[in-house]
N, C-alpha and C. Protein backbone atom coordinates (compact mmCIF):
# COMPACT_ATOMS: atom_id res chain seq x y z
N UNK A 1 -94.89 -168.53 14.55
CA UNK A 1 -94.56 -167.10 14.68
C UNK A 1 -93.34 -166.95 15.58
N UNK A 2 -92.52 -166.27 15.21
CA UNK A 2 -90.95 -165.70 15.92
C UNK A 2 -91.29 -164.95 17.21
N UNK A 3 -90.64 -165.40 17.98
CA UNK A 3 -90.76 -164.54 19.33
C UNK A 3 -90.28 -162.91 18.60
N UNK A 4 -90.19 -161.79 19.53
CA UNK A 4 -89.97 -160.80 18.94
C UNK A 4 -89.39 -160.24 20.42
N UNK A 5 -87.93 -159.22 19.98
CA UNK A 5 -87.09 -158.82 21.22
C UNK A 5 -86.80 -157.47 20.61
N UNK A 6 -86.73 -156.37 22.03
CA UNK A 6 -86.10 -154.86 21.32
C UNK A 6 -85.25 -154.88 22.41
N UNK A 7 -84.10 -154.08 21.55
CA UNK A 7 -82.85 -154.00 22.05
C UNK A 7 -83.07 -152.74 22.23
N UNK A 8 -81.92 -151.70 22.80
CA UNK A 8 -81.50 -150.82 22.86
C UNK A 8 -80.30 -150.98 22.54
N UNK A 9 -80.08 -149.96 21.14
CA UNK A 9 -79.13 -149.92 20.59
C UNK A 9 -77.93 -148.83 20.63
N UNK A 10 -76.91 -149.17 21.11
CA UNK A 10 -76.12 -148.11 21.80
C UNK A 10 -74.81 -147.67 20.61
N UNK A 11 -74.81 -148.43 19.84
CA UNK A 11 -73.73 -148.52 18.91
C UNK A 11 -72.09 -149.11 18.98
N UNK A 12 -72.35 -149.61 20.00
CA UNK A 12 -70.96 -150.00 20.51
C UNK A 12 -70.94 -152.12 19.53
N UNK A 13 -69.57 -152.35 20.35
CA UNK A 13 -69.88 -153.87 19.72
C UNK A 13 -70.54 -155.07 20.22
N UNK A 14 -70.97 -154.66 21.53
CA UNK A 14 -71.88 -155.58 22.10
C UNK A 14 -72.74 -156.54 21.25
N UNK A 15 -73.66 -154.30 21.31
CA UNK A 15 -74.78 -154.68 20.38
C UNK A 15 -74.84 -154.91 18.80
N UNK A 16 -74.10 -154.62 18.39
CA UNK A 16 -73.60 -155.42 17.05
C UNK A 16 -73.54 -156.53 16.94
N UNK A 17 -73.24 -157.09 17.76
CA UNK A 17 -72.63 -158.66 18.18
C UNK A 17 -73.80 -159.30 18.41
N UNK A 18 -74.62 -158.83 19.13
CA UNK A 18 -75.80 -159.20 19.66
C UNK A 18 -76.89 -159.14 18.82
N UNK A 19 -76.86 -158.26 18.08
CA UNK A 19 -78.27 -159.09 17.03
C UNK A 19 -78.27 -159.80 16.17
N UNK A 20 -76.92 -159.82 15.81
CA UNK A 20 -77.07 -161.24 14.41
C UNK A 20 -77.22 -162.34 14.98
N UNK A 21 -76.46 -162.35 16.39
CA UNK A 21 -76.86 -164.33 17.33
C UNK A 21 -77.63 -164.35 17.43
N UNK A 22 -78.70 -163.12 18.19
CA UNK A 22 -79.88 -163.35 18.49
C UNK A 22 -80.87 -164.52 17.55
N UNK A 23 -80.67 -163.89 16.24
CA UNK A 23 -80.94 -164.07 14.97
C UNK A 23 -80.92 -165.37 14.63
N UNK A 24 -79.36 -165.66 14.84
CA UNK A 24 -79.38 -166.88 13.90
C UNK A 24 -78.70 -167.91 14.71
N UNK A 25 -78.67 -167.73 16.30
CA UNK A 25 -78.66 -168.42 17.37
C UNK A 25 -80.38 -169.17 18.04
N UNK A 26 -80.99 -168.04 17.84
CA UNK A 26 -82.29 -167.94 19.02
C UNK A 26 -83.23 -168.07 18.09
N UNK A 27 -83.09 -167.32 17.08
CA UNK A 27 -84.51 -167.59 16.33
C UNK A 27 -85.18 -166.39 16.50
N UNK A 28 -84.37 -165.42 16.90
CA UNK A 28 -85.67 -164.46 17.47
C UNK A 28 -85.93 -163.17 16.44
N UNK A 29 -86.97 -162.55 16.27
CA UNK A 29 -86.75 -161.09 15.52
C UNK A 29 -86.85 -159.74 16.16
N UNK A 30 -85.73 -159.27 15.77
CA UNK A 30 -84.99 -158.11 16.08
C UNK A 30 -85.01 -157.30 15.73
């Protein structure tokens, strides 16, 4: 089972940036 993470999503490019690595860096679901 995938760990599981919530973001707060602000719309800027951070967080854009930040959930696809999460993803397909970490393994994690987002």
């Amino acid at each position: 089972m995938r760990q599981k993470v919530v973001l707060a999503f602000s719309g800027g490019l951070d967080t854009s940036f930040c959930v696809p690595w999460l993803i397909n860096e970490k393994g994690l679901e987002v």
